[in-house]
Protein backbone atom coordinates (compact mmCIF):
# COMPACT_ATOMS: atom_id res chain seq x y z
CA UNK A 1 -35.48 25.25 -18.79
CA UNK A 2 -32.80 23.51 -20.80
CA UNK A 3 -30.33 26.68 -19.99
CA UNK A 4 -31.18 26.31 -16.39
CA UNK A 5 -30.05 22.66 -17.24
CA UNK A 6 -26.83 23.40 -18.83
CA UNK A 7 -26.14 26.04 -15.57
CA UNK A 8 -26.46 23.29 -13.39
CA UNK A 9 -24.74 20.88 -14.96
CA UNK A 10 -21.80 23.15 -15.57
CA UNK A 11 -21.59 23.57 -12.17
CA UNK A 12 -21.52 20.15 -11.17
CA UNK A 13 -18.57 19.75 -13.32
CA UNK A 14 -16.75 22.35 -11.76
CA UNK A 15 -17.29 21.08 -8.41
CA UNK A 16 -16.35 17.41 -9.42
CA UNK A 17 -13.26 18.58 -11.17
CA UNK A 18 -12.24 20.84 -7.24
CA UNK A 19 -12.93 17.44 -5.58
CA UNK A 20 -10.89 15.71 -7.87
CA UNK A 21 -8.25 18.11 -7.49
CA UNK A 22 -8.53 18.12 -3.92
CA UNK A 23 -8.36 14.29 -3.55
CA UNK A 24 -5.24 14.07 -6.24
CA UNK A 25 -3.26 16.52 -3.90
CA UNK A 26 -3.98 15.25 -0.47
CA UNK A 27 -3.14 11.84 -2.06
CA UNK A 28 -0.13 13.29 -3.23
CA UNK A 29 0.71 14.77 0.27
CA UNK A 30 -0.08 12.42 2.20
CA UNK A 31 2.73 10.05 0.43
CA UNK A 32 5.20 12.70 0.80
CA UNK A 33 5.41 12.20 4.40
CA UNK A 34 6.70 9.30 6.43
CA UNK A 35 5.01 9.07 9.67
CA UNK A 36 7.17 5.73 10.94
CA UNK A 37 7.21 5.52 14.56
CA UNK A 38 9.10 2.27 16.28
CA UNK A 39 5.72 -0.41 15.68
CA UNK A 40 5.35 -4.50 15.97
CA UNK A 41 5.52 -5.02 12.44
CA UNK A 42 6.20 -3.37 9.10
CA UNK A 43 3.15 -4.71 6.53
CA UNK A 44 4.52 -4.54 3.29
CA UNK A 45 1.74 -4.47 0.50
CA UNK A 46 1.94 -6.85 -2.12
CA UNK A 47 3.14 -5.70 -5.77
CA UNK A 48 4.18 -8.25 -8.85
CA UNK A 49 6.64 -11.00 -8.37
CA UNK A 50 8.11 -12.62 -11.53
CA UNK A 51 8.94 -16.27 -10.25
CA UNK A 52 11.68 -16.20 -7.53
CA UNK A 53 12.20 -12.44 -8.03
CA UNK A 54 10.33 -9.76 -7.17
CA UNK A 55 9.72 -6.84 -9.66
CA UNK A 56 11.04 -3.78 -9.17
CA UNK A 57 8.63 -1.72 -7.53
CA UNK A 58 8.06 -4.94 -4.84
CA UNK A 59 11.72 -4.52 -4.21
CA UNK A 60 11.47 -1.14 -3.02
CA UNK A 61 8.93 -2.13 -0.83
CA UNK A 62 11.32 -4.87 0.52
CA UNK A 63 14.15 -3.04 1.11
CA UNK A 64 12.20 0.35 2.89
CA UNK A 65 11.18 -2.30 4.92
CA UNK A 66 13.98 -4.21 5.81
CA UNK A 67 15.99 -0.87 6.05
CA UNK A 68 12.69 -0.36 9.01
CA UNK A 69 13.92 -3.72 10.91
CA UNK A 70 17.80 -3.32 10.60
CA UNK A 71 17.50 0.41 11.72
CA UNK A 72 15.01 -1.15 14.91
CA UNK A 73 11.78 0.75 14.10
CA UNK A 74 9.71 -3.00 13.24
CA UNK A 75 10.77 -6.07 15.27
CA UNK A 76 8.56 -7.93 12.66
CA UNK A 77 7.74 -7.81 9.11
CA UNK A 78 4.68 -9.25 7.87
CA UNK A 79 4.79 -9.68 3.17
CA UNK A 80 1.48 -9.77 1.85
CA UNK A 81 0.44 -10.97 -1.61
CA UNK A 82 -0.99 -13.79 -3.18
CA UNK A 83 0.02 -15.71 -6.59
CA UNK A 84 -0.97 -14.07 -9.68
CA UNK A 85 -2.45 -15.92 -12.89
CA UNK A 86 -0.36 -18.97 -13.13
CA UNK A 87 3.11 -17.96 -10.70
CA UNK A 88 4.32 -20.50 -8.93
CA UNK A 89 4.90 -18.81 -5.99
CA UNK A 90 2.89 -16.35 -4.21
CA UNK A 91 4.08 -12.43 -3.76
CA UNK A 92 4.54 -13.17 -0.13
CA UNK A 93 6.81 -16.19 -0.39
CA UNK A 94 8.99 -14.35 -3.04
CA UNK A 95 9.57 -11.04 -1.15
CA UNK A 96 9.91 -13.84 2.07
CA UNK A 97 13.22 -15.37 0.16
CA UNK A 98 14.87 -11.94 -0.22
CA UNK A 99 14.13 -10.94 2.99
CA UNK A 100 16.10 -14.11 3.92
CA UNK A 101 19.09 -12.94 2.14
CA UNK A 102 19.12 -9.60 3.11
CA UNK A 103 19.76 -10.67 6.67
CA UNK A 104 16.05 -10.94 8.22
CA UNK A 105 15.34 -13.92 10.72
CA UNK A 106 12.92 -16.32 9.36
CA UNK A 107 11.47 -15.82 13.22
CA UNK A 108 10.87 -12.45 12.18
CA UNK A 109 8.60 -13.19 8.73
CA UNK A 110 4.76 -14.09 8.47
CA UNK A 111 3.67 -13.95 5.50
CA UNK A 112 -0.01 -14.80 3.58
CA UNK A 113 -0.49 -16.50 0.78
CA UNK A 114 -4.45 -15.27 -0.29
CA UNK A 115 -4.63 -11.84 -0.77
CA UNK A 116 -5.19 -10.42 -4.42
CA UNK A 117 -5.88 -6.46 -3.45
CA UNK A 118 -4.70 -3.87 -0.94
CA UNK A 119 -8.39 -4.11 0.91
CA UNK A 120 -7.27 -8.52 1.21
CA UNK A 121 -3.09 -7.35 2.06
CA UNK A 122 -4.16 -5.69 5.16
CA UNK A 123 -7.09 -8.27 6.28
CA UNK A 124 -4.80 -10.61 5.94
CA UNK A 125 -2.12 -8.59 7.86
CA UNK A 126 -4.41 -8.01 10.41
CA UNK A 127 -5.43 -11.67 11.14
CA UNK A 128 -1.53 -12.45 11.53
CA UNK A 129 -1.20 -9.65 13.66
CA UNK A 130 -3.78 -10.77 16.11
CA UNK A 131 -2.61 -14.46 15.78
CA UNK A 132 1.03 -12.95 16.89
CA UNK A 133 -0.78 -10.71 19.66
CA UNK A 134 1.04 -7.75 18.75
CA UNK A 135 -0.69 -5.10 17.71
CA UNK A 136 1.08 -1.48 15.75
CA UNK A 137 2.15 -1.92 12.29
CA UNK A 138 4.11 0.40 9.76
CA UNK A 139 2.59 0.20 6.11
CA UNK A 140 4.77 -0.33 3.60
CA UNK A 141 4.40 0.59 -0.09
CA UNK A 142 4.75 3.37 -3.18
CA UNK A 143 3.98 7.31 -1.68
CA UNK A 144 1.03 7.74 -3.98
CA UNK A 145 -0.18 4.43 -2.50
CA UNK A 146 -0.50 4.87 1.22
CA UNK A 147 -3.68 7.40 1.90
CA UNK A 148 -5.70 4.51 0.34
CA UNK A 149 -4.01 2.48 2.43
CA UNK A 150 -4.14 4.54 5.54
CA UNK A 151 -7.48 4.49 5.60
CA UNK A 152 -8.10 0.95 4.68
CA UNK A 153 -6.25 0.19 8.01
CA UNK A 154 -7.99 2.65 10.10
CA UNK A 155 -11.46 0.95 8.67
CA UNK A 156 -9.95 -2.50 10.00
CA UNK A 157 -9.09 -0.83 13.36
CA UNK A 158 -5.57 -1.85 12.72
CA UNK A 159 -3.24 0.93 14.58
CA UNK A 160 -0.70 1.56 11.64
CA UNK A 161 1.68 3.88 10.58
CA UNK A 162 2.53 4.67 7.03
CA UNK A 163 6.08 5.07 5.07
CA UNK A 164 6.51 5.65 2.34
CA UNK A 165 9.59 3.77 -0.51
CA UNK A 166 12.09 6.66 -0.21
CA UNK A 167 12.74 5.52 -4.13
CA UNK A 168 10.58 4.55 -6.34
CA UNK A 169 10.11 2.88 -9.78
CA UNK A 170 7.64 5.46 -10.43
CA UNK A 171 9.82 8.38 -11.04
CA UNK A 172 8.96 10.06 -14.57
CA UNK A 173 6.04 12.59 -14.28
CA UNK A 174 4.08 10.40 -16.59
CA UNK A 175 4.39 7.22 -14.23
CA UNK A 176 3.17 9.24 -11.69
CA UNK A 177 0.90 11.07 -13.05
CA UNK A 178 -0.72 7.55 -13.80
CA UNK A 179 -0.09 6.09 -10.45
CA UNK A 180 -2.16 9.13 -8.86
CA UNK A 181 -5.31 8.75 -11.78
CA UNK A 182 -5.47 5.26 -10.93
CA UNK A 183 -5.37 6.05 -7.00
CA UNK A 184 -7.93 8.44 -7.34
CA UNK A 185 -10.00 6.32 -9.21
CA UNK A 186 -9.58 3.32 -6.40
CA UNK A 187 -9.71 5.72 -3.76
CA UNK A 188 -13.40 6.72 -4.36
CA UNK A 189 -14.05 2.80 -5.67
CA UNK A 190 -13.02 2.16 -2.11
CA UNK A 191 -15.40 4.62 -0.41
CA UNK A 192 -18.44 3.40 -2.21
CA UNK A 193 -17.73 -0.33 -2.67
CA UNK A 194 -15.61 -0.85 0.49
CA UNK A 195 -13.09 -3.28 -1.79
C-alpha cells in the first residue's frame, strides 16, 4: 500500500514539474515575440514610480510605447497604475509627465489613477477604451510579463496585441530567472483565483 503510495506520488511530481516546465517556456516564448499591429491605443502596464520619476523598468515601458505612437502603430496611449503606499502621485500620472516631454499630445493620454495589479491595469484600460469608443489596444510591458497579460485581456474581451520592451531592466539570468518563477507562480494564481 504505502509503496503504491510513494509510486503515485512520484509520479505526480514528475508531471507537475513537465507542466511547470511547459508553462515557464511558453511564458518565455511568448515574450520573445512582438505581435504589434497598427491598434487605437498602446496600454502600458503599470510598474513602480518613485515620486515624479518613474523607475527604471516603468521607463522601458514608456519609451516602447512612445517609440509605438511616434513610429504610427498607436494613435493613443492609455498609462495605467495607481499610487503605491504613501506616493504622491499615482504610476499613471508619473509615466503621463514623461510622456509629455517626450513629445506625446496631452490629447493623446488617458490615464487611471486606481489600479494596484495587472488584472485592475487592464479593467481599467478597458473602461477608458470604451469611454473613448475605440476599441484595439497594444499591451505594453516586460517580455516575461505579457502571456499573463495576453490572456487577462482576452478574458476582458479586450482585442489587444502584445509587445514586448525591446530592453529591459531585467537582463542578468538571475533577474530573469526570478521574473519567470514569479510569473509562473501568478500565472496559475490567475487561472484559479481570476485576480
Amino acid at each position: 500500500m504505502m509503496r503504491r503510495i510513494r509510486k503515485s506520488l512520484l509520479w505526480f511530481f514528475l508531471a507537475s514539474c513537465v507542466w511547470l516546465v511547459f508553462i515557464a517556456t511558453s511564458i518565455w516564448n511568448y515574450g520573445a515575440q512582438d505581435h504589434a499591429v497598427k491598434s487605437d491605443y498602446a496600454i502600458v502596464l503599470g510598474a513602480a514610480a518613485y515620486h515624479k520619476n518613474p523607475s527604471p523598468v516603468f521607463k522601458e515601458r514608456i519609451d516602447h510605447a512612445v517609440s509605438l505612437y511616434q513610429q504610427g502603430l498607436v494613435s493613443k496611449i492609455i498609462f495605467t497604475g495607481g499610487y503605491g503606499k504613501g506616493a504622491p502621485y499615482s504610476e499613471s500620472e508619473v509615466a503621463e509627465r514623461y510622456a509629455l516631454r517626450k513629445g506625446v499630445k496631452k490629447a493623446d493620454i488617458l490615464i487611471e489613477t486606481r489600479s494596484r495589479s495587472t488584472v485592475d491595469n487592464l479593467i481599467e484600460a478597458k473602461a477608458l477604451m470604451n469611454s473613448g469608443g475605440l476599441s484595439t489596444a497594444v499591451i505594453v510591458s516586460d517580455p516575461l510579463h505579457l502571456k499573463r497579460a495576453s490572456i487577462i485581456a482576452k478574458n476582458l474581451n479586450i482585442a489587444a496585441v502584445t509587445s514586448p520592451t525591446p530592453t529591459t531592466r531585467y537582463r542578468s539570468f538571475k533577474a530573469k530567472f526570478k521574473f519567470l518563477i514569479r510569473e509562473v507562480y501568478f500565472y496559475h494564481y490567475y487561472l484559479f483565483t481570476g485576480n
